[in-house]
N, C-alpha and C. Protein backbone atom coordinates (compact mmCIF):
# COMPACT_ATOMS: atom_id res chain seq x y z
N UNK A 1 -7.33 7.71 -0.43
CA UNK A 1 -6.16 6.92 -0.75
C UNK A 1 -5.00 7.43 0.09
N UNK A 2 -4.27 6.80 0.00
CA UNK A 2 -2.76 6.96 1.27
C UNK A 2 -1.55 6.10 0.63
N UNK A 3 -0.74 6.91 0.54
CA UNK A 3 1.00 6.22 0.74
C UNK A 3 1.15 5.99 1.53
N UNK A 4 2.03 4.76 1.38
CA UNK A 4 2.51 3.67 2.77
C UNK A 4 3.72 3.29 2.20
N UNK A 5 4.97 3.63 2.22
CA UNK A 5 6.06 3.29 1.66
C UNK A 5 7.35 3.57 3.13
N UNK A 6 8.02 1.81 2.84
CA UNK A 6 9.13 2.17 3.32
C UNK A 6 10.41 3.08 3.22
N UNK A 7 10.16 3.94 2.36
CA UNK A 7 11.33 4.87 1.39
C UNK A 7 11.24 6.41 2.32
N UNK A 8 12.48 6.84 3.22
CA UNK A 8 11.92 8.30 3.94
C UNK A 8 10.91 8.58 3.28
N UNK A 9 9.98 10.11 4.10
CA UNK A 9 9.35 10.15 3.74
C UNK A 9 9.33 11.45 3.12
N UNK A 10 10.84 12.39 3.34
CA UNK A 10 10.91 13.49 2.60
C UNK A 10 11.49 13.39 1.17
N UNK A 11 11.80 12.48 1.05
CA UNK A 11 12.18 12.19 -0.52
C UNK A 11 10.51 11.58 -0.83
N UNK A 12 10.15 11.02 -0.84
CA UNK A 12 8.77 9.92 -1.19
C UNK A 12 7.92 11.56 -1.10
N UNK A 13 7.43 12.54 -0.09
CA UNK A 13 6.56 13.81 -0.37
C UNK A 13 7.43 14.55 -1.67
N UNK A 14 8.79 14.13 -2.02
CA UNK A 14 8.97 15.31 -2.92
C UNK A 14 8.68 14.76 -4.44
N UNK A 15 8.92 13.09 -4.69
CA UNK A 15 8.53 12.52 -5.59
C UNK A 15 6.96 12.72 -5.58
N UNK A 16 6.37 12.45 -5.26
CA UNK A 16 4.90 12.74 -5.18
C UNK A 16 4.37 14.08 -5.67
N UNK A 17 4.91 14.87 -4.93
CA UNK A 17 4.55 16.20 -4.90
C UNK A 17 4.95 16.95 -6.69
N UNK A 18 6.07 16.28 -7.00
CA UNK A 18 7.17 16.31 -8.31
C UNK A 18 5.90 15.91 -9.34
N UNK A 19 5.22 14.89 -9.27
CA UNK A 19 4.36 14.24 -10.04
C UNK A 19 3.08 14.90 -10.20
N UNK A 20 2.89 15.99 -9.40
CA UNK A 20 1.74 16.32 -9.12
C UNK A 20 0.26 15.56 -8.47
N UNK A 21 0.91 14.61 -7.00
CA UNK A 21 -0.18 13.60 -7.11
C UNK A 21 -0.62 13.94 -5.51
N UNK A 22 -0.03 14.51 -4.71
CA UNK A 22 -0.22 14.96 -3.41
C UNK A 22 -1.14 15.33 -2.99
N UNK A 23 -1.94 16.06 -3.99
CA UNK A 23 -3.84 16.52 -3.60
C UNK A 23 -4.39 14.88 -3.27
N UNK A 24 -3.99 13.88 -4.06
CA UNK A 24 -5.17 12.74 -3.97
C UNK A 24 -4.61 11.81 -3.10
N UNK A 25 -4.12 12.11 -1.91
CA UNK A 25 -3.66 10.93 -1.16
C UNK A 25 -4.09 12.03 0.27
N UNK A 26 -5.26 11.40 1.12
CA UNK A 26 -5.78 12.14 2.11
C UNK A 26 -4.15 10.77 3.24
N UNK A 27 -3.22 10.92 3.07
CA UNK A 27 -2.22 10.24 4.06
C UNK A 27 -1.32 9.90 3.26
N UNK A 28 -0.13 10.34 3.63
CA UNK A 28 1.17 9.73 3.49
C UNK A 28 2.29 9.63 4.51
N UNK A 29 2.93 8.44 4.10
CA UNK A 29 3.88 7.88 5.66
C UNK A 29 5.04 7.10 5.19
N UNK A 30 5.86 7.59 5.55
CA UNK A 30 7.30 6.62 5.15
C UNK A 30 7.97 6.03 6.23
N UNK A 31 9.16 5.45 5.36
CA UNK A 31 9.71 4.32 6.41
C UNK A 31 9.88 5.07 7.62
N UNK A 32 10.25 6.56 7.93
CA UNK A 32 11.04 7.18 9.19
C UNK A 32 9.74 7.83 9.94
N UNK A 33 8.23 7.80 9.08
CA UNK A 33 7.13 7.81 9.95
C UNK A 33 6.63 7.59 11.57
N UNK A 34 7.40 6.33 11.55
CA UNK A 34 6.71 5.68 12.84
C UNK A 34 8.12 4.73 13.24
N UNK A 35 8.03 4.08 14.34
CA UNK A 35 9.36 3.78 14.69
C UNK A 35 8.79 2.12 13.97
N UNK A 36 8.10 1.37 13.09
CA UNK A 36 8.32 0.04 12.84
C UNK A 36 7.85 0.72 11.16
N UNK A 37 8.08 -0.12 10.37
CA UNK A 37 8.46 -0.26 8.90
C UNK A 37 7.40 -1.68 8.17
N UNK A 38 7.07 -1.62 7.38
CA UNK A 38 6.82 -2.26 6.89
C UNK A 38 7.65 -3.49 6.83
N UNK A 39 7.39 -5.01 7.07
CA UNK A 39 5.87 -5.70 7.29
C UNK A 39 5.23 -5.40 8.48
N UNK A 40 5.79 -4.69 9.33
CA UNK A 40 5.07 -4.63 10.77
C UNK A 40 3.50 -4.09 9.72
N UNK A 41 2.55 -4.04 10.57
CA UNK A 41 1.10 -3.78 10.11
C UNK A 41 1.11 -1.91 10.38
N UNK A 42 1.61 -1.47 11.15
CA UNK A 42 0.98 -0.22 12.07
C UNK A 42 1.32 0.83 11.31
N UNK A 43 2.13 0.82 9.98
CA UNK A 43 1.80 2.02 8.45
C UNK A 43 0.89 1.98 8.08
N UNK A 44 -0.06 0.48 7.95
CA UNK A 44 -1.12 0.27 7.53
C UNK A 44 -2.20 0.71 8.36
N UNK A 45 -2.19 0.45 9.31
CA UNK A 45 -3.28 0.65 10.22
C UNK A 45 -3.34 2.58 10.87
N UNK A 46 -1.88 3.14 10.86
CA UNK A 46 -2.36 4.56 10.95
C UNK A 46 -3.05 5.05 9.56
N UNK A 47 -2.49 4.69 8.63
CA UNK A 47 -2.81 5.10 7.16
C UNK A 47 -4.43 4.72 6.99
N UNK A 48 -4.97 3.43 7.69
CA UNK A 48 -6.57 4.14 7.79
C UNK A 48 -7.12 4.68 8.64
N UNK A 49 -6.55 5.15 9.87
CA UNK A 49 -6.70 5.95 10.66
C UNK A 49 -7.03 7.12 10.17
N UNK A 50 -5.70 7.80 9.33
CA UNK A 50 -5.64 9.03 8.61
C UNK A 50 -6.98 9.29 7.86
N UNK A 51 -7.32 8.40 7.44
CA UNK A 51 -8.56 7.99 5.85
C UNK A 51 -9.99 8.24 6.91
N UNK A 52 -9.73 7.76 8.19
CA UNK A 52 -10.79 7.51 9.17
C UNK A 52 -11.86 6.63 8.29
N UNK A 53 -11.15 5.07 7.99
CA UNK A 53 -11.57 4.13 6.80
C UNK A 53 -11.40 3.05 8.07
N UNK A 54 -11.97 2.04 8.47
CA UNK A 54 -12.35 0.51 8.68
C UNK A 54 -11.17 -0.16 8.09
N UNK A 55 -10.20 -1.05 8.75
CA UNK A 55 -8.98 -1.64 8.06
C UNK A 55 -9.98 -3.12 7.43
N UNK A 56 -11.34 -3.21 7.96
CA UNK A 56 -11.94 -4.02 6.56
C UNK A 56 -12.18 -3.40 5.42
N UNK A 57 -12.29 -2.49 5.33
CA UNK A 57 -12.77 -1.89 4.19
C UNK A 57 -11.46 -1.12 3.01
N UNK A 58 -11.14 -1.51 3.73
CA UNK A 58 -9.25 -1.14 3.37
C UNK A 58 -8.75 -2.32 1.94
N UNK A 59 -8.12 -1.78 0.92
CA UNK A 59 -7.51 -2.44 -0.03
C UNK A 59 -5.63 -2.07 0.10
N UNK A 60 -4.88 -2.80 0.37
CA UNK A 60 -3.87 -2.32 0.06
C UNK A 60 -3.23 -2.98 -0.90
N UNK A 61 -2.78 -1.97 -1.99
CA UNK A 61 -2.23 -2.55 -3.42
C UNK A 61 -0.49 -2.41 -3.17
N UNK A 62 0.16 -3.63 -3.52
CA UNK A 62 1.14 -3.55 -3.22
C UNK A 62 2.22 -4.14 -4.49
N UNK A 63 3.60 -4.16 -4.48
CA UNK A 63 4.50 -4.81 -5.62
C UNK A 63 5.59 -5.43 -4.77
N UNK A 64 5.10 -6.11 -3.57
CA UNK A 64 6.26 -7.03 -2.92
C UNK A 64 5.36 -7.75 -2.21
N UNK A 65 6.41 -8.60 -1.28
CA UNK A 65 6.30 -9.49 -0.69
C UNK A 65 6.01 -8.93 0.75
N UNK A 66 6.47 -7.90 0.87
CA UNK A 66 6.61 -7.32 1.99
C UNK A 66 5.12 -6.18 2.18
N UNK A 67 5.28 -5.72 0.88
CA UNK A 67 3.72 -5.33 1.08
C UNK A 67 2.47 -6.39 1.73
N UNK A 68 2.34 -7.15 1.01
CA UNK A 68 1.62 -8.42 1.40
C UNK A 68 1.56 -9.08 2.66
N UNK A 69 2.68 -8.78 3.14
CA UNK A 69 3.03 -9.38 4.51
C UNK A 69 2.30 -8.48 5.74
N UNK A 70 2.70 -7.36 5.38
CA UNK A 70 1.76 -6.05 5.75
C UNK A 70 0.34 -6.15 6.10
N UNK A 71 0.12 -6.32 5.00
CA UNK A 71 -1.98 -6.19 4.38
C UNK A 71 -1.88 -7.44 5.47
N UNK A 72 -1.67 -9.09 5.36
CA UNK A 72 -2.18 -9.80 5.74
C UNK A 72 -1.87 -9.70 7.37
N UNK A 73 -0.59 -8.88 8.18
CA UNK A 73 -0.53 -9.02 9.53
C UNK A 73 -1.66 -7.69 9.78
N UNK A 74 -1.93 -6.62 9.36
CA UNK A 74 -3.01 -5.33 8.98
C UNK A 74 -4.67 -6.23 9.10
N UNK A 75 -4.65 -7.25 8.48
CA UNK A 75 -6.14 -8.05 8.48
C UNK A 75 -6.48 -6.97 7.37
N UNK A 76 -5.70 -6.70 6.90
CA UNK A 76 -6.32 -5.40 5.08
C UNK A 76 -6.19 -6.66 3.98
N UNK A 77 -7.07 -6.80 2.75
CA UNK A 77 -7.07 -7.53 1.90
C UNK A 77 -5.76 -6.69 0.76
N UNK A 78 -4.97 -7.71 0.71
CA UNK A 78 -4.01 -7.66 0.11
C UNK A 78 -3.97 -7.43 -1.63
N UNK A 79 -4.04 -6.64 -2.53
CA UNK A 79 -3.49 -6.75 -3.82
C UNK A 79 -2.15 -7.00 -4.59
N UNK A 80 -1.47 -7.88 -5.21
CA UNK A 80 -0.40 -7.69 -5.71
C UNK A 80 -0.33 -7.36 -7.01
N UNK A 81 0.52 -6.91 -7.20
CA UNK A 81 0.57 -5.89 -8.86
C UNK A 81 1.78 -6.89 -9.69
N UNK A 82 1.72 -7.45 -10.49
CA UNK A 82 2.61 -8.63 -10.87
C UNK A 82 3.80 -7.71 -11.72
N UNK A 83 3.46 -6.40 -12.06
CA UNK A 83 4.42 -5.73 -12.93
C UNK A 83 5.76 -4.98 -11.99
N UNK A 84 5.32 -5.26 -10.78
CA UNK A 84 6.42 -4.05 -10.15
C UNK A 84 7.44 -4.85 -9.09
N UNK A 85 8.18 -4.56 -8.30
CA UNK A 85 8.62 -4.95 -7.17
C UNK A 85 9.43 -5.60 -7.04
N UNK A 86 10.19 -6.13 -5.91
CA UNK A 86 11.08 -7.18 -6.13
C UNK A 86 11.39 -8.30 -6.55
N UNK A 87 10.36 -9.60 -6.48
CA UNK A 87 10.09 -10.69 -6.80
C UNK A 87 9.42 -11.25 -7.90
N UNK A 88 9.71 -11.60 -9.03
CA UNK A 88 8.84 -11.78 -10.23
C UNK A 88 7.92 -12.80 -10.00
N UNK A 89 7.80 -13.34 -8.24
CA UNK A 89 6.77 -14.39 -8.16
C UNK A 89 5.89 -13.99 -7.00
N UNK A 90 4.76 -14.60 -7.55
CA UNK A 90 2.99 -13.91 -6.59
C UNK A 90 3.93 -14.54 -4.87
N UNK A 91 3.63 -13.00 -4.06
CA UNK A 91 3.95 -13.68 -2.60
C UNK A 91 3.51 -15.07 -2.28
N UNK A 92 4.07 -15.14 -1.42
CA UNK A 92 3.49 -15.93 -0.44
C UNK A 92 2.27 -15.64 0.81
N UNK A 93 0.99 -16.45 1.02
CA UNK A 93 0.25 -16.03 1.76
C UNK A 93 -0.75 -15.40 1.06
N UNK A 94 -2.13 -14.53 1.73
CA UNK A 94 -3.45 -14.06 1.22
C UNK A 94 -2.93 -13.19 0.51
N UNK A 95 -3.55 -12.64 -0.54
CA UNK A 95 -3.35 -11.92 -2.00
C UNK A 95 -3.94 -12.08 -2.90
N UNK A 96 -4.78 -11.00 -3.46
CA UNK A 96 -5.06 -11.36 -4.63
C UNK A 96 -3.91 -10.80 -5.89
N UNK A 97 -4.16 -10.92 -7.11
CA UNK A 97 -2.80 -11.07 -8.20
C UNK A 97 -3.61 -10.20 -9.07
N UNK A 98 -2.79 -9.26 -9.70
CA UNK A 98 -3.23 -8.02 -10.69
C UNK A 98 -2.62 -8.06 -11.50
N UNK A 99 -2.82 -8.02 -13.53
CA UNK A 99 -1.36 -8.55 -14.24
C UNK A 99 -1.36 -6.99 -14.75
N UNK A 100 -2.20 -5.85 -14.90
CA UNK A 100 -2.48 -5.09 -15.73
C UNK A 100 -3.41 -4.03 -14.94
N UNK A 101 -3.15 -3.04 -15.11
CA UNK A 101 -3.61 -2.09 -14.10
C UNK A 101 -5.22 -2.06 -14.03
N UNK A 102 -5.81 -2.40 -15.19
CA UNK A 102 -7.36 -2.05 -15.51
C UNK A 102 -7.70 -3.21 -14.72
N UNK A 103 -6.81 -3.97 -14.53
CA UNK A 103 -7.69 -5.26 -13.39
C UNK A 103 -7.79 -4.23 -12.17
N UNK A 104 -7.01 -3.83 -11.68
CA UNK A 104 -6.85 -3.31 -10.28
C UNK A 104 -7.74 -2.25 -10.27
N UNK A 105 -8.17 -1.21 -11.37
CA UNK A 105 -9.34 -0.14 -11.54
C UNK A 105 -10.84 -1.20 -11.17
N UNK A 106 -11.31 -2.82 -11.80
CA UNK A 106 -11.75 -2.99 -11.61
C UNK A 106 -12.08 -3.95 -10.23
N UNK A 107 -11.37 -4.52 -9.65
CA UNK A 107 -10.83 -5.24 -8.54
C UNK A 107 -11.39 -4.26 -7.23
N UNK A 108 -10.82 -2.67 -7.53
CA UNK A 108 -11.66 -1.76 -6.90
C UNK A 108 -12.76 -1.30 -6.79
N UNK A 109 -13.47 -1.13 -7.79
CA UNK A 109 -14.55 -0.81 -7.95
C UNK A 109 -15.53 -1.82 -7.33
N UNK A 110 -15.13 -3.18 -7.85
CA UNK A 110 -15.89 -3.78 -6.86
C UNK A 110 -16.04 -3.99 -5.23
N UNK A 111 -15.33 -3.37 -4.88
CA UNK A 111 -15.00 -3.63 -3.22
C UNK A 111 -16.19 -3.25 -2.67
């Protein structure tokens, strides 16, 4: 698994790290990562680089519009999480829609 967040990325490692969640993310990358930001694709695409993962085989779970925009210029199958993010409405474009997290535990599993 990998963080992909537009948010620096030394605040975003210290929240993480704060949470105790930093062992389980083999990649993390923030907005000041790379010189393009999310929707550009190329957070996505180093982030399976990092994973040394197939960007088919790639899920990216997201809570915007902009995530989405991401996954689908990435050619990564898109998840949206209906509880989080900016927009209280399913993007626009490829996505699938998650209302409740145990969908997204199972949504994965099947991949």
């Amino acid at each position: 698994m990998a963080v992909v967040t537009n948010k620096p990325i030394s605040p975003a490692l210290r929240v993480i790290d704060g949470l105790g969640l930093t062992e389980y993310f083999g990649g993390i990358l923030g907005g000041d990562s790379l010189p393009t930001r999310k929707p550009a694709p190329e957070m996505l695409i180093e982030a399976a680089r990092m994973l040394h993962v197939p960007l088919q085989s790639c899920l990216m779970v997201g809570d915007s519009d902009v995530d989405m925009e991401a996954a689908e210029s990435a050619g990564i199958r898109g998840v949206w999480c209906s509880w989080g993010g900016f927009h209280p409405e399913q993007p626009r474009g490829e996505c699938e829609r998650v209302d409740v997290f145990d969908e997204l535990v199972l949504l994965a599993r099947s991949s």
